[in-house]
C-alpha atoms as a PDB file:
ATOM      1  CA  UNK A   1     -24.872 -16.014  16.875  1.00  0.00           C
ATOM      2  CA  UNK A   2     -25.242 -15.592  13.074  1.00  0.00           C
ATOM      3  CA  UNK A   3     -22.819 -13.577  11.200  1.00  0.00           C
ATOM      4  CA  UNK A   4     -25.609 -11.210  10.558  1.00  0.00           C
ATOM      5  CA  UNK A   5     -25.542 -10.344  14.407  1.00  0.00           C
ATOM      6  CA  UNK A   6     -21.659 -10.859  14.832  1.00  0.00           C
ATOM      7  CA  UNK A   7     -20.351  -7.805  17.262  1.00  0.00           C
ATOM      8  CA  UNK A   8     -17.604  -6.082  15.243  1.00  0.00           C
ATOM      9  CA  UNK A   9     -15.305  -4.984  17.142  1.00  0.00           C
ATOM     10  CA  UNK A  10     -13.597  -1.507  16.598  1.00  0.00           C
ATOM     11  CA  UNK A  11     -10.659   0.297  17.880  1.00  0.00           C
ATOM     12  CA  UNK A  12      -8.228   3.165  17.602  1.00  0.00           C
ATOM     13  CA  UNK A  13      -4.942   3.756  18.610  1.00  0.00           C
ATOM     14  CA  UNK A  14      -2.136   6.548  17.856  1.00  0.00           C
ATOM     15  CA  UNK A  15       0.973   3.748  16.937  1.00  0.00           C
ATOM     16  CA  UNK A  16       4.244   3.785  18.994  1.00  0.00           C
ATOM     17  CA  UNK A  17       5.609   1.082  17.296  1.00  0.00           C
ATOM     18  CA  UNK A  18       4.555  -1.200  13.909  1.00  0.00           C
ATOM     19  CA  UNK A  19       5.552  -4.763  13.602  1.00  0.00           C
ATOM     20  CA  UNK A  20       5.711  -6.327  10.424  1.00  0.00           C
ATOM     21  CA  UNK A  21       2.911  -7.552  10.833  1.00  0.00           C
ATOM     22  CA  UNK A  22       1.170  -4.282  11.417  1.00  0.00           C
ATOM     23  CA  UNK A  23       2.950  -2.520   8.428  1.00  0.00           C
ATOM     24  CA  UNK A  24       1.530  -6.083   6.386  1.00  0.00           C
ATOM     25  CA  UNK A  25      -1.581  -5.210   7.107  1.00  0.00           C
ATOM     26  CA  UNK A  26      -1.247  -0.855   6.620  1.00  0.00           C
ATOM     27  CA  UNK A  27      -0.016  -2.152   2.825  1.00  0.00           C
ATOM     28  CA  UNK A  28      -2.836  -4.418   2.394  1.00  0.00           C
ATOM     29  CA  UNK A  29      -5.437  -1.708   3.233  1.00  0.00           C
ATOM     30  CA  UNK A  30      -3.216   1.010   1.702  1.00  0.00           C
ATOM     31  CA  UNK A  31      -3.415  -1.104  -1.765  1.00  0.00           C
ATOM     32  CA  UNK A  32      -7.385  -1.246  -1.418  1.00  0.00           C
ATOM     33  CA  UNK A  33      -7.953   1.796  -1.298  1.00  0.00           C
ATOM     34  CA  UNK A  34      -5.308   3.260  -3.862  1.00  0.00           C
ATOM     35  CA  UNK A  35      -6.954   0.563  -6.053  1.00  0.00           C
ATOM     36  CA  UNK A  36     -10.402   2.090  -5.456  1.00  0.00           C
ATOM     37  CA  UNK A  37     -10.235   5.518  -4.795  1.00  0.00           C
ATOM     38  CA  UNK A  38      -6.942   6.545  -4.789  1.00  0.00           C
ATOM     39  CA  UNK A  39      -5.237   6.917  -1.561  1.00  0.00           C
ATOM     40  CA  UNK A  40      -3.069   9.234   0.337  1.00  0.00           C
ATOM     41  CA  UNK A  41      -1.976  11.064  -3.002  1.00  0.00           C
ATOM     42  CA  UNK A  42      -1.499   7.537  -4.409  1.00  0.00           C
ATOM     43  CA  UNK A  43      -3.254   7.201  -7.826  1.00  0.00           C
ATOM     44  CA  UNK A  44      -1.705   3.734  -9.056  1.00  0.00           C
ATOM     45  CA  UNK A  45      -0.269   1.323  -6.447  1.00  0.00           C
ATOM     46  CA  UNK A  46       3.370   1.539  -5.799  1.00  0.00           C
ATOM     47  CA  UNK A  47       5.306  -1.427  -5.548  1.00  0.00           C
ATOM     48  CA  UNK A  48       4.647  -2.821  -1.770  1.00  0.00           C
ATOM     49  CA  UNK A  49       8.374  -2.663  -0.723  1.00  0.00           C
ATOM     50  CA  UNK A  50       7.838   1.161  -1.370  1.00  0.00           C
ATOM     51  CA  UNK A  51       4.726   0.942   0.923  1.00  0.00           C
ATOM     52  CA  UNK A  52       6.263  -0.643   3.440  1.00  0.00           C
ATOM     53  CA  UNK A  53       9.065   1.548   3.900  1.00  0.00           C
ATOM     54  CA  UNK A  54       6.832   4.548   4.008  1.00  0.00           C
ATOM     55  CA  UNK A  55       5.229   3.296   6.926  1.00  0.00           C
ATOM     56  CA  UNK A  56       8.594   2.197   8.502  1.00  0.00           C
ATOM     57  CA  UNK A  57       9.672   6.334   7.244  1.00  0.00           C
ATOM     58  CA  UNK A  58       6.499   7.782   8.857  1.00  0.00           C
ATOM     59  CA  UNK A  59       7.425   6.078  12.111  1.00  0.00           C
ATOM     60  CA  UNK A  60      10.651   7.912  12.178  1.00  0.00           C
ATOM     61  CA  UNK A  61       9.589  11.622  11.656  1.00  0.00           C
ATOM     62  CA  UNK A  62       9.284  13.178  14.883  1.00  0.00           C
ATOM     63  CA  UNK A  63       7.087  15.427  13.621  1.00  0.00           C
ATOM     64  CA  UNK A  64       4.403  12.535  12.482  1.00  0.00           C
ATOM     65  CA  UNK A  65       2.066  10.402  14.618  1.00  0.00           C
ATOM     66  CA  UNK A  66       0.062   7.552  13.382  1.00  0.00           C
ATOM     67  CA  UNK A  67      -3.304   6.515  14.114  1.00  0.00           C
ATOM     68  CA  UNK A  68      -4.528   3.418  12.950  1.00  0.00           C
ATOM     69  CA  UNK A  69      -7.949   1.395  13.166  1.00  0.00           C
ATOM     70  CA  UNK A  70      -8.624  -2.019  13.267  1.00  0.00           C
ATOM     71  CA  UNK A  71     -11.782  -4.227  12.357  1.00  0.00           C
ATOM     72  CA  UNK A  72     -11.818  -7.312  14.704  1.00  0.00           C
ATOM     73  CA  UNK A  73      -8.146  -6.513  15.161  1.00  0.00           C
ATOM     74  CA  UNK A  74      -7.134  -5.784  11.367  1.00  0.00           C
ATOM     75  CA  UNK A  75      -5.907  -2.695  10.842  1.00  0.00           C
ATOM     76  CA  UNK A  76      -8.381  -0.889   8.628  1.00  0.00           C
ATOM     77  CA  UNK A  77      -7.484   2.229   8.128  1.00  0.00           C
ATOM     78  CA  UNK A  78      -4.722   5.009   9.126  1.00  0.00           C
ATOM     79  CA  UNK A  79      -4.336   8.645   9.018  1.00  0.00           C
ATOM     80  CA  UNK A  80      -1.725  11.016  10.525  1.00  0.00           C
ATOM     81  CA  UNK A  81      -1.461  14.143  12.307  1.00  0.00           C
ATOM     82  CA  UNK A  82       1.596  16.589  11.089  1.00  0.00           C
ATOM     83  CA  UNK A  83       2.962  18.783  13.337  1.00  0.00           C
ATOM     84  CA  UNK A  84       4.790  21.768  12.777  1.00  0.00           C
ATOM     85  CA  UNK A  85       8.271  22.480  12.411  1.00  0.00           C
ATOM     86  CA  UNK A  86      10.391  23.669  15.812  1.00  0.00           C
ATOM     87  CA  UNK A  87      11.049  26.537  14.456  1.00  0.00           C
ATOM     88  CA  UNK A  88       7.580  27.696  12.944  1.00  0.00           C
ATOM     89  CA  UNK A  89       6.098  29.911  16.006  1.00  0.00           C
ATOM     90  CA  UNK A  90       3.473  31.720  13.988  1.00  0.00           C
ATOM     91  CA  UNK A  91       1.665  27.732  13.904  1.00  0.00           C
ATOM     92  CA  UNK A  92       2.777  25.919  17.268  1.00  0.00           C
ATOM     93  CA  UNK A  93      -0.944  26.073  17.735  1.00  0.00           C
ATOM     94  CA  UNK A  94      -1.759  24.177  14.713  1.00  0.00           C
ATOM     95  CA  UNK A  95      -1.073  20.725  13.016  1.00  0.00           C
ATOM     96  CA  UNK A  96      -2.550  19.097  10.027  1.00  0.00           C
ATOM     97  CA  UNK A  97      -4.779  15.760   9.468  1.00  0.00           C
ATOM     98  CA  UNK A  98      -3.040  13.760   6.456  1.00  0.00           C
ATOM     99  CA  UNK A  99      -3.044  10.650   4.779  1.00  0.00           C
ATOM    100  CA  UNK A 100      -6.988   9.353   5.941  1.00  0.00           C
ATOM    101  CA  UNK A 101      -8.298   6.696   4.968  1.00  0.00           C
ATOM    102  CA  UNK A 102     -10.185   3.462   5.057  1.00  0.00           C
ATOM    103  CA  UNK A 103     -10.105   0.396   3.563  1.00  0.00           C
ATOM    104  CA  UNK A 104     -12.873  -0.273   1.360  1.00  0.00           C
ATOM    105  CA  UNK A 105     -14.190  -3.672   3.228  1.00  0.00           C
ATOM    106  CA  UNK A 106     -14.295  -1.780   6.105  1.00  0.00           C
ATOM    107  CA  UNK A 107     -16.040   1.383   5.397  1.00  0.00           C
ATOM    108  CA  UNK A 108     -19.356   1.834   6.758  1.00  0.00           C
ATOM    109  CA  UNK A 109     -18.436   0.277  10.049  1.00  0.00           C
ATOM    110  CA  UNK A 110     -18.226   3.220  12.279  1.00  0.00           C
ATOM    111  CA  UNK A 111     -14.723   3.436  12.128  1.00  0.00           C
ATOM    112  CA  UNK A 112     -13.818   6.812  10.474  1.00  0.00           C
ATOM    113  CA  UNK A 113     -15.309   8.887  13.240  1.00  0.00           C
ATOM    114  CA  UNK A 114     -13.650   7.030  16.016  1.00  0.00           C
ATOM    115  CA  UNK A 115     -10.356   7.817  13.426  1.00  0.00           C
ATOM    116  CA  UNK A 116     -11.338  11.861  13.783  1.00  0.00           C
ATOM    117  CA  UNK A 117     -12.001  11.520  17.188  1.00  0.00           C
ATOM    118  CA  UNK A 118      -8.679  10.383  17.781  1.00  0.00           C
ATOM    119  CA  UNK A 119      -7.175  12.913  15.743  1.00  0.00           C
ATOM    120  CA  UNK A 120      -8.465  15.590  17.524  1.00  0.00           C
ATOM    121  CA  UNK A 121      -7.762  14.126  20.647  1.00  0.00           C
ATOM    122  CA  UNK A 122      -4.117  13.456  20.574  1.00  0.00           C
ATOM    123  CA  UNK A 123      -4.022  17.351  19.046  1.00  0.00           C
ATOM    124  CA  UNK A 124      -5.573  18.368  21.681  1.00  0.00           C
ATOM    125  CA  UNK A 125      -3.480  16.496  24.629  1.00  0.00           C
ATOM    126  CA  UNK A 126      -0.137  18.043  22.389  1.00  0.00           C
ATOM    127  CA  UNK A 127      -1.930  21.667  22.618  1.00  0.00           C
ATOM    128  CA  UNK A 128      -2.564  22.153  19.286  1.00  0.00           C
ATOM    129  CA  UNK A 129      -5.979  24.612  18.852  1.00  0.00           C
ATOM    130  CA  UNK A 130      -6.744  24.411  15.382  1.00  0.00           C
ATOM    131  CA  UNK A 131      -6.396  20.514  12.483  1.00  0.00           C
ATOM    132  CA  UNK A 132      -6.200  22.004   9.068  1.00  0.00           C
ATOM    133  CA  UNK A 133      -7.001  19.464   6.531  1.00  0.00           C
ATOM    134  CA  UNK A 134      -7.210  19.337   2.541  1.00  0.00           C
ATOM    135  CA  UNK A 135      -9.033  16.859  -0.024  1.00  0.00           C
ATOM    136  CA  UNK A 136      -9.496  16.347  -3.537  1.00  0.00           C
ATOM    137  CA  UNK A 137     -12.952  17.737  -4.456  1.00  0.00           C
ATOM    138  CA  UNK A 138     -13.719  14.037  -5.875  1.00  0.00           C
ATOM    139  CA  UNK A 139     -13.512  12.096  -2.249  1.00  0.00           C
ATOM    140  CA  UNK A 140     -17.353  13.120  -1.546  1.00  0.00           C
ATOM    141  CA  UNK A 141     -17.444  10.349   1.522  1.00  0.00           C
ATOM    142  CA  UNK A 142     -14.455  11.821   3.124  1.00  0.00           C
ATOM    143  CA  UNK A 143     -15.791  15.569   2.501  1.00  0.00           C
ATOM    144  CA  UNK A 144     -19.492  13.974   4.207  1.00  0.00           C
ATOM    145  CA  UNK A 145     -17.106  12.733   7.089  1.00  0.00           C
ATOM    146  CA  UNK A 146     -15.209  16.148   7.852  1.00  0.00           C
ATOM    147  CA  UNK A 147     -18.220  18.142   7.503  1.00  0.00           C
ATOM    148  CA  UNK A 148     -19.989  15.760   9.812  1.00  0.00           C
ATOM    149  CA  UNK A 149     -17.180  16.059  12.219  1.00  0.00           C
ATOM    150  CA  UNK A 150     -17.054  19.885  12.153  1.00  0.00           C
ATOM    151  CA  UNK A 151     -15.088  21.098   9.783  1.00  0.00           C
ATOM    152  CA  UNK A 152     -14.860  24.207   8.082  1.00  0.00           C
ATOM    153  CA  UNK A 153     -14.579  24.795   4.403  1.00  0.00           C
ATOM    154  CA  UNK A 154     -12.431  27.943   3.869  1.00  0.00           C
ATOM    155  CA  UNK A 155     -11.126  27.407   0.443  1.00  0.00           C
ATOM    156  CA  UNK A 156     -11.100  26.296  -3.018  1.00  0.00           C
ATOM    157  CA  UNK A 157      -8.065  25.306  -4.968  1.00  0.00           C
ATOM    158  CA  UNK A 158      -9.287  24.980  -9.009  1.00  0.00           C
ATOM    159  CA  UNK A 159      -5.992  22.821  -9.936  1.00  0.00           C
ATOM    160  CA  UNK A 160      -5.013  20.965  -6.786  1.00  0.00           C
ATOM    161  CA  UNK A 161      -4.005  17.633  -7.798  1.00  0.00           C
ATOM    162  CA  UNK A 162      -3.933  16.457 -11.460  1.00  0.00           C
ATOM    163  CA  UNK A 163      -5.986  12.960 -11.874  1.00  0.00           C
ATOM    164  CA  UNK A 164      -6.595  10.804 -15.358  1.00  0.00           C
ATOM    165  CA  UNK A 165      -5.686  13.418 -17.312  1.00  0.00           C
ATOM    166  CA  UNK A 166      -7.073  16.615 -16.233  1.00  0.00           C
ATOM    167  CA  UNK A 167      -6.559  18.562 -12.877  1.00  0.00           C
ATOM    168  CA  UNK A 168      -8.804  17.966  -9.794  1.00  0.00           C
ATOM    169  CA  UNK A 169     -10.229  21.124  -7.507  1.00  0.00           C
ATOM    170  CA  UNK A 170      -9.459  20.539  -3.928  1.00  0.00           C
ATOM    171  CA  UNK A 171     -11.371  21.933  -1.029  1.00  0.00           C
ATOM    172  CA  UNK A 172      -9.057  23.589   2.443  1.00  0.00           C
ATOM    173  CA  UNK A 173     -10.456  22.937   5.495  1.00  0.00           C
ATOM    174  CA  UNK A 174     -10.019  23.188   9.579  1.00  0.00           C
ATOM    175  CA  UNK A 175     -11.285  22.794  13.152  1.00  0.00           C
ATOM    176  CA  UNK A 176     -11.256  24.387  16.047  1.00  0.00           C
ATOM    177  CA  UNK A 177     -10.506  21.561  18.508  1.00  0.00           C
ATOM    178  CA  UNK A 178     -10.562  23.885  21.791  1.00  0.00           C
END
């Protein structure tokens, strides 16, 4: 078999646990795409001490579950699903997809819809009816991605994040997942 016809092998999971060697390998892909395309809110790359411990921080917050992808058993990519606070009734039917992305050697690989996918299925096994997301208006592939998955566009912010200089518009979005 030629690497041309090599089976790549892709899979999804929301994390229970990270070892260090997961959270080596969230950094590493984390640090691609900051260095790319800025990622997760992320313009420059942190030092990776502070990356680490975010991902050993995320794992704490209740309120936070992790999804990550692997290539051929590399995590690839990550993104999160927020859930409400206890005490917010008015949106105990609603959470919020954060912190996507990919890795830029492993874009184009089928992986960020198995990511959604995910997403929406762990929201829906907790209850949740509606993902709300938000992007900056400059991540076209990961506006192509939501759109393609079904969601909405219900709003325009003109200043939403402030980038090289100048500010950024962002773009609300969400999804029924019922």
């Amino acid at each position: 078999m030629t690497s041309a016809t090599r089976k790549i092998v892709r899979s999804v999971e929301t994390a229970k646990s990270l070892t260090k060697g997961d959270r080596v390998e969230l950094c590493d892909a984390a640090i691609e795409t900051i260095k790319q395309s800025g990622g997760f809110g992320w313009l420059t790359v942190p030092p990776r001490h502070v990356l680490d411990d975010y991902w050993k921080g995320v794992m704490l917050i209740p309120e936070r579950a992790l999804i990550i992808g692997r290539i051929d058993g590399v995590i690839s990519a990550s993104c999160q699903i927020v859930r409400p606070p206890r005490n917010n009734e008015a949106q105990q039917r609603s959470c919020n997809l954060t912190t996507f992305f990919v890795a830029p050697w492993a874009r184009g690989q089928g992986l960020a819809p198995l990511m959604l996918d995910e997403a929406a299925a762990l929201a829906r096994s907790e209850g949740f009816k509606v993902i709300n997301l938000d992007v900056r208006a400059t991540q076209t592939r990961a506006i192509q991605r939501y759109e393609a998955a079904g969601y909405v566009r219900f709003g325009t912010h003109p200043k939403y994040a402030f980038v090289d200089g100048k500010y950024v518009k962002g773009y609300y979005y969400f999804k029924e997942i019922t």
